[in-house]
C-alpha atoms as a PDB file:
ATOM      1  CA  UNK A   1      70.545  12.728-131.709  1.00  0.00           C
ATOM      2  CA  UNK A   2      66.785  14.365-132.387  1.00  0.00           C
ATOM      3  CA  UNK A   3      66.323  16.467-135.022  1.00  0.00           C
ATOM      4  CA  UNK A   4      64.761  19.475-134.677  1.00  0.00           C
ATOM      5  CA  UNK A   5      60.450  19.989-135.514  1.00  0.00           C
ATOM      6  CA  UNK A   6      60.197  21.145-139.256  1.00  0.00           C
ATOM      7  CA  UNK A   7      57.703  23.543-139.663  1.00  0.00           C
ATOM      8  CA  UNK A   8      55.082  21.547-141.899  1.00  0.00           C
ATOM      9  CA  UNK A   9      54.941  23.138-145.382  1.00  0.00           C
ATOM     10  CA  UNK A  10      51.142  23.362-144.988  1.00  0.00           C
ATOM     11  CA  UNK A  11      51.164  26.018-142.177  1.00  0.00           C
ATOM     12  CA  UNK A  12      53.277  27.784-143.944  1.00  0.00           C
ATOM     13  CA  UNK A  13      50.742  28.293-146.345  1.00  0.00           C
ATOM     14  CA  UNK A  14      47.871  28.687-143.988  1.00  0.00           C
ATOM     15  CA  UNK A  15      49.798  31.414-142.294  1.00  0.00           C
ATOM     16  CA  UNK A  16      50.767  33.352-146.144  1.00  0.00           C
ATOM     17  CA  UNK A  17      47.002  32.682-147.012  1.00  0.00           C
ATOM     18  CA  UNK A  18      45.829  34.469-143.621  1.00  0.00           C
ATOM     19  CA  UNK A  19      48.127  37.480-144.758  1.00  0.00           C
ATOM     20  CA  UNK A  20      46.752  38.209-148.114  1.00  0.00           C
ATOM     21  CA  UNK A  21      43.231  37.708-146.381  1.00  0.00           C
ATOM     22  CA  UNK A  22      44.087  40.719-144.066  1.00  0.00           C
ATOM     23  CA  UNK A  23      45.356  42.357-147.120  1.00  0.00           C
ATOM     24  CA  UNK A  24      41.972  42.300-148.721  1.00  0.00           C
ATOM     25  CA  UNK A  25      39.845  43.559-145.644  1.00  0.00           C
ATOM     26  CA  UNK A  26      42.431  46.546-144.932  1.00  0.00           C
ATOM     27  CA  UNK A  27      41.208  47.582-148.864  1.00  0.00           C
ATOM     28  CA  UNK A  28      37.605  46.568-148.641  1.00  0.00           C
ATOM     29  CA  UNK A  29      35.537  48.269-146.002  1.00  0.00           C
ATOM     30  CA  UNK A  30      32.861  46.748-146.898  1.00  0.00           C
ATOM     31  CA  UNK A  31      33.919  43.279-146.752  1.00  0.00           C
ATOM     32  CA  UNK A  32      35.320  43.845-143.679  1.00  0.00           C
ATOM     33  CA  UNK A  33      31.705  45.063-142.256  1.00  0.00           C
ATOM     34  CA  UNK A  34      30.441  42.262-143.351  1.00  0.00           C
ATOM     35  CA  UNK A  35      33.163  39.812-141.456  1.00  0.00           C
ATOM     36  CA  UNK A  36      32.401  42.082-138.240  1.00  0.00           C
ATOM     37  CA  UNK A  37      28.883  41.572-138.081  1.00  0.00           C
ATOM     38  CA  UNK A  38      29.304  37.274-139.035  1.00  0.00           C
ATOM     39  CA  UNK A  39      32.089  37.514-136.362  1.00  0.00           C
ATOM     40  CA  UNK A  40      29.571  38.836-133.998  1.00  0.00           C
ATOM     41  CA  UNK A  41      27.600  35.823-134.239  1.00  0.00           C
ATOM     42  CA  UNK A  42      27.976  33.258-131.209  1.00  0.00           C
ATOM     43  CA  UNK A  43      30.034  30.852-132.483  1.00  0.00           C
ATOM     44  CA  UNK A  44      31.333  32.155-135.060  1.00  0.00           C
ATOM     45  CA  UNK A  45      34.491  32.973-135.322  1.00  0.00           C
ATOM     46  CA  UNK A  46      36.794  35.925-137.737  1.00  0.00           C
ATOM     47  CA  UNK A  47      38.266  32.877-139.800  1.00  0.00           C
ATOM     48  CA  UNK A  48      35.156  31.361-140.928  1.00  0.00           C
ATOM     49  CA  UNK A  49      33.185  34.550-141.424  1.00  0.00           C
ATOM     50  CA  UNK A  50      36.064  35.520-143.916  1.00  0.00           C
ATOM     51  CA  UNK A  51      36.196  32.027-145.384  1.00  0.00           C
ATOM     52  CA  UNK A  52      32.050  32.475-146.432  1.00  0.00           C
ATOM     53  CA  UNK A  53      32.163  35.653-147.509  1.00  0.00           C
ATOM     54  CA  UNK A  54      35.483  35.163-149.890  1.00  0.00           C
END
């Protein structure tokens, strides 16, 4: 009998980490400028913009 894929507890925290991150730049305009125009940059991407400028 398998057993079905847990969810590792990790992701879970990724994803609730993610959430309060999106939290932040619905309050801060500015910060969220400031992930736009890193995000804009070729290869980077909206998750490590955020992670520099936090």
């Amino acid at each position: 009998m398998s057993r079905p894929a847990k969810r590792p507890v990790y992701q879970a925290q990724i994803q609730a980490v993610e959430e309060q991150l999106e939290a932040l730049l619905e309050k801060d305009q500015a910060l969220r400028q400031r992930v736009e125009a890193l995000d804009a940059i070729a290869g980077v991407g909206s998750r490590p913009a955020l992670l520099l400028l936090v």
